[in-house]
C-alpha atoms as a PDB file:
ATOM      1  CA  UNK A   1       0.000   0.000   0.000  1.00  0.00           C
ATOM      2  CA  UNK A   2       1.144   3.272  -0.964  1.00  0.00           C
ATOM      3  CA  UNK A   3       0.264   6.283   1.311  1.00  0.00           C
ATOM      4  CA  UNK A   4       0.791   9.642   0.914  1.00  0.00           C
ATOM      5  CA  UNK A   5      -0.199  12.207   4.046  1.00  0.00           C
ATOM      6  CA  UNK A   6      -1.004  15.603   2.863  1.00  0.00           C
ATOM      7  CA  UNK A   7       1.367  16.840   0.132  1.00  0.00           C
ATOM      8  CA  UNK A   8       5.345  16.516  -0.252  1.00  0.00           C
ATOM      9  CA  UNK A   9       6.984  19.004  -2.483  1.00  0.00           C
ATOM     10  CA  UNK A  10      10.101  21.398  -2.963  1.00  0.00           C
ATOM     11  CA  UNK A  11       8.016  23.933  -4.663  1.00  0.00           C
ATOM     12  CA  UNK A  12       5.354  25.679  -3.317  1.00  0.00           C
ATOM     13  CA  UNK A  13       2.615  23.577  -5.036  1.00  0.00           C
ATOM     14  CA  UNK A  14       1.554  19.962  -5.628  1.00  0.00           C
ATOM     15  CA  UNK A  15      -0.830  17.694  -6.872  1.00  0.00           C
ATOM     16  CA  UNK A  16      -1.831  13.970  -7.007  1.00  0.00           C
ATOM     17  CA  UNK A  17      -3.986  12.151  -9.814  1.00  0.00           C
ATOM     18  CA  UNK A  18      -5.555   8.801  -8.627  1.00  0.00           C
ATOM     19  CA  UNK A  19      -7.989   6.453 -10.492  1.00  0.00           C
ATOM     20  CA  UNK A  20      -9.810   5.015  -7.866  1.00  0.00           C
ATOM     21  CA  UNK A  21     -12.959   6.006  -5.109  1.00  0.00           C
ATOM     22  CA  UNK A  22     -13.190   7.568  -2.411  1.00  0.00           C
ATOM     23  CA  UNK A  23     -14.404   5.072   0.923  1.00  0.00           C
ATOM     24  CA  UNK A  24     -14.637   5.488   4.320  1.00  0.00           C
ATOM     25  CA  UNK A  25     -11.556   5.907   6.412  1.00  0.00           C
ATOM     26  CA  UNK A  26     -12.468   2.566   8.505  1.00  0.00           C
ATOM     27  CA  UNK A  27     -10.899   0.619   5.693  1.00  0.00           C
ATOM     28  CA  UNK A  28      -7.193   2.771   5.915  1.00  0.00           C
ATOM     29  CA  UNK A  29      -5.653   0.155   7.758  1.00  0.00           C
ATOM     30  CA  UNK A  30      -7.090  -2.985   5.989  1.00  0.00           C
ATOM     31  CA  UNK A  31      -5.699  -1.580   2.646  1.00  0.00           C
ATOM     32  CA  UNK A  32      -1.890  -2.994   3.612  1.00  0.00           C
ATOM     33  CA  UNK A  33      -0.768  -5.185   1.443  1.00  0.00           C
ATOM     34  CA  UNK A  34      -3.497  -5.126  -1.169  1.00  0.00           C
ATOM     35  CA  UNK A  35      -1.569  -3.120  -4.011  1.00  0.00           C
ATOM     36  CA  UNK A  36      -3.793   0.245  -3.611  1.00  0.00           C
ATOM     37  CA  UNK A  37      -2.703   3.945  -3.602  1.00  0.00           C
ATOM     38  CA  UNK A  38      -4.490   5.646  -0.328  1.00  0.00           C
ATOM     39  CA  UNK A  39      -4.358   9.004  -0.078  1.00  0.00           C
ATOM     40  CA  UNK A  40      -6.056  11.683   2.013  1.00  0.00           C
ATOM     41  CA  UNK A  41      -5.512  13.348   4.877  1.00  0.00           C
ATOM     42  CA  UNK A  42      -6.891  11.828   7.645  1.00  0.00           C
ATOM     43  CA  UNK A  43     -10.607  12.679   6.906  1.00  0.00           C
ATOM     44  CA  UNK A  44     -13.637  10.684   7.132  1.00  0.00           C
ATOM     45  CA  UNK A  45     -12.919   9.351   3.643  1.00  0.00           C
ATOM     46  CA  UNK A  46      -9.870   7.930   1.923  1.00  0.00           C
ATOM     47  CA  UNK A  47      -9.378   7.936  -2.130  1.00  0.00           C
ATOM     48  CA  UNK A  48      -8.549   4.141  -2.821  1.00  0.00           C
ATOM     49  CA  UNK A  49      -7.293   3.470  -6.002  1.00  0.00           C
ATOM     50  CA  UNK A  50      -3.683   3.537  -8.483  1.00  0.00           C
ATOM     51  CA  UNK A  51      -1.905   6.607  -8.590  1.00  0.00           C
ATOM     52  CA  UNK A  52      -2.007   7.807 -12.247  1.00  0.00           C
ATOM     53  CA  UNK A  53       2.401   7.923 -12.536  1.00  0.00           C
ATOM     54  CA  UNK A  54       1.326   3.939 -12.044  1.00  0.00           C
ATOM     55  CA  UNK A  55       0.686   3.262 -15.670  1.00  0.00           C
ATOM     56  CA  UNK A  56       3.357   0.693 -17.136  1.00  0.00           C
ATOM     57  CA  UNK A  57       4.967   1.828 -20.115  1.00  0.00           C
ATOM     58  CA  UNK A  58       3.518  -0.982 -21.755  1.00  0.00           C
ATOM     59  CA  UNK A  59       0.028  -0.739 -20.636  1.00  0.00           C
ATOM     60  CA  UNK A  60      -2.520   1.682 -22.280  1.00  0.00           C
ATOM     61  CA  UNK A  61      -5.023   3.932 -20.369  1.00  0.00           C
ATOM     62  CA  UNK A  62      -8.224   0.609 -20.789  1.00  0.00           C
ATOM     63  CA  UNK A  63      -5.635  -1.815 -19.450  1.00  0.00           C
ATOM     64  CA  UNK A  64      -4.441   0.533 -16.100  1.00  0.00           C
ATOM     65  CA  UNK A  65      -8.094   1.200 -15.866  1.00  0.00           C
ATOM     66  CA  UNK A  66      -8.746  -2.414 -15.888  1.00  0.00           C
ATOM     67  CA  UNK A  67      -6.102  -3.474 -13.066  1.00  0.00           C
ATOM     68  CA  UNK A  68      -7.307  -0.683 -10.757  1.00  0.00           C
ATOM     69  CA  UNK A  69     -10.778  -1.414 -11.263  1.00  0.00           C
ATOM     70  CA  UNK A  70     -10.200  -5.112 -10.214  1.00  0.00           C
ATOM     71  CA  UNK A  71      -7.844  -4.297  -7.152  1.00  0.00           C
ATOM     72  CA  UNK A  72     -10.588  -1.782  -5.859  1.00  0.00           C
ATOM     73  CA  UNK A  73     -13.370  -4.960  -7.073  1.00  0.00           C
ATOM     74  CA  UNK A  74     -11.288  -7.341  -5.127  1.00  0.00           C
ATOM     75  CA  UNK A  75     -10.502  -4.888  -1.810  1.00  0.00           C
ATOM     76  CA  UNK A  76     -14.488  -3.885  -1.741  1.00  0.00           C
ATOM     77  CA  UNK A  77     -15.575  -7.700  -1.667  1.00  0.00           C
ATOM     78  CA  UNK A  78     -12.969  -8.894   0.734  1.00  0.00           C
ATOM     79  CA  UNK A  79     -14.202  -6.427   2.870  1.00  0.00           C
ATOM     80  CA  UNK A  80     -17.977  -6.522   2.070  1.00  0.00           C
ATOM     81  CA  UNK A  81     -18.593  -3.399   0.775  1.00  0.00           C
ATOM     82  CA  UNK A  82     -20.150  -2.303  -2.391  1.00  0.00           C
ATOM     83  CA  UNK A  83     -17.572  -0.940  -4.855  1.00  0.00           C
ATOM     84  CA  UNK A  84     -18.598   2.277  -6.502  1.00  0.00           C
ATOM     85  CA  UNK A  85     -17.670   2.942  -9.925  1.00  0.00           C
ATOM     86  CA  UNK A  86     -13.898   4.481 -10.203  1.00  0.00           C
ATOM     87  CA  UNK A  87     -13.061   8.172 -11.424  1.00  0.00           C
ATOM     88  CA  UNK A  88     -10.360  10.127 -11.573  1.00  0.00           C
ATOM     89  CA  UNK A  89      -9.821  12.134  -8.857  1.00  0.00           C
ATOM     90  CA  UNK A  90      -7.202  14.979  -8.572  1.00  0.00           C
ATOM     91  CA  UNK A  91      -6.084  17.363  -5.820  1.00  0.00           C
ATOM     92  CA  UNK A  92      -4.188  20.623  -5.835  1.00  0.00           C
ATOM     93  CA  UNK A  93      -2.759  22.637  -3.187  1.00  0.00           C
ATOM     94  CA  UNK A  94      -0.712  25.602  -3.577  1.00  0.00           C
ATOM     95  CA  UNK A  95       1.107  28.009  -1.440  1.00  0.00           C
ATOM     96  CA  UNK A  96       1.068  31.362  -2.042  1.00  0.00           C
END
C-alpha cells in the first residue's frame, strides 16, 4: 500500500492524480498489502485506487483502468462493501 499524508513538495505547489474512489476511512488500515494507492488526509474518507504515474509503459489507459478497477473490485468484496464505480480524482494545493 502506498500512502501519501497531505502533500510533499520542494516547490510551493503539488498535486496527485488517482484512479480510484473515495471510501470510508475505517478501511485505511485494511488496505496494507493489497496493491492500492491511499491518499487523504486523515478525513472521514480515503481515495482508494492507483496513482495515475502507475501506468506501465507498456500498458494503455483501458488496461491501467482495468487493473485498478479489479484491485478496488477485489478490496471492496474482501471487505464486504459495495464498490462504486472508479473516477479520476485529482487534488491541488498551492502556497502562495
Amino acid at each position: 500500500m502506498k500512502i501519501r499524508l497531505g502533500f510533499v513538495s520542494n516547490s510551493s505547489s503539488s498535486s496527485f492524480m488517482i484512479y480510484g474512489v473515495y471510501l470510508p476511512a475505517e478501511f485505511y488500515e485494511k488496505a496494507e498489502g493489497c496493491g492500492l494507492t491511499v491518499d487523504g488526509e486523515g478525513e472521514d474518507l480515503y481515495c482508494f485506487g492507483l496513482s495515475m504515474d502507475e501506468i506501465g509503459d507498456d500498458e494503455t489507459g483501458k488496461q491501467f483502468k482495468k487493473r485498478a478497477h479489479d484491485l478496488l473490485k477485489k478490496f471492496c468484496m474482501d471487505n464486504g462493501i459495495d464498490c462504486p464505480e472508479p473516477e479520476v480524482h485529482t487534488e491541488a494545493w498551492f502556497d502562495s
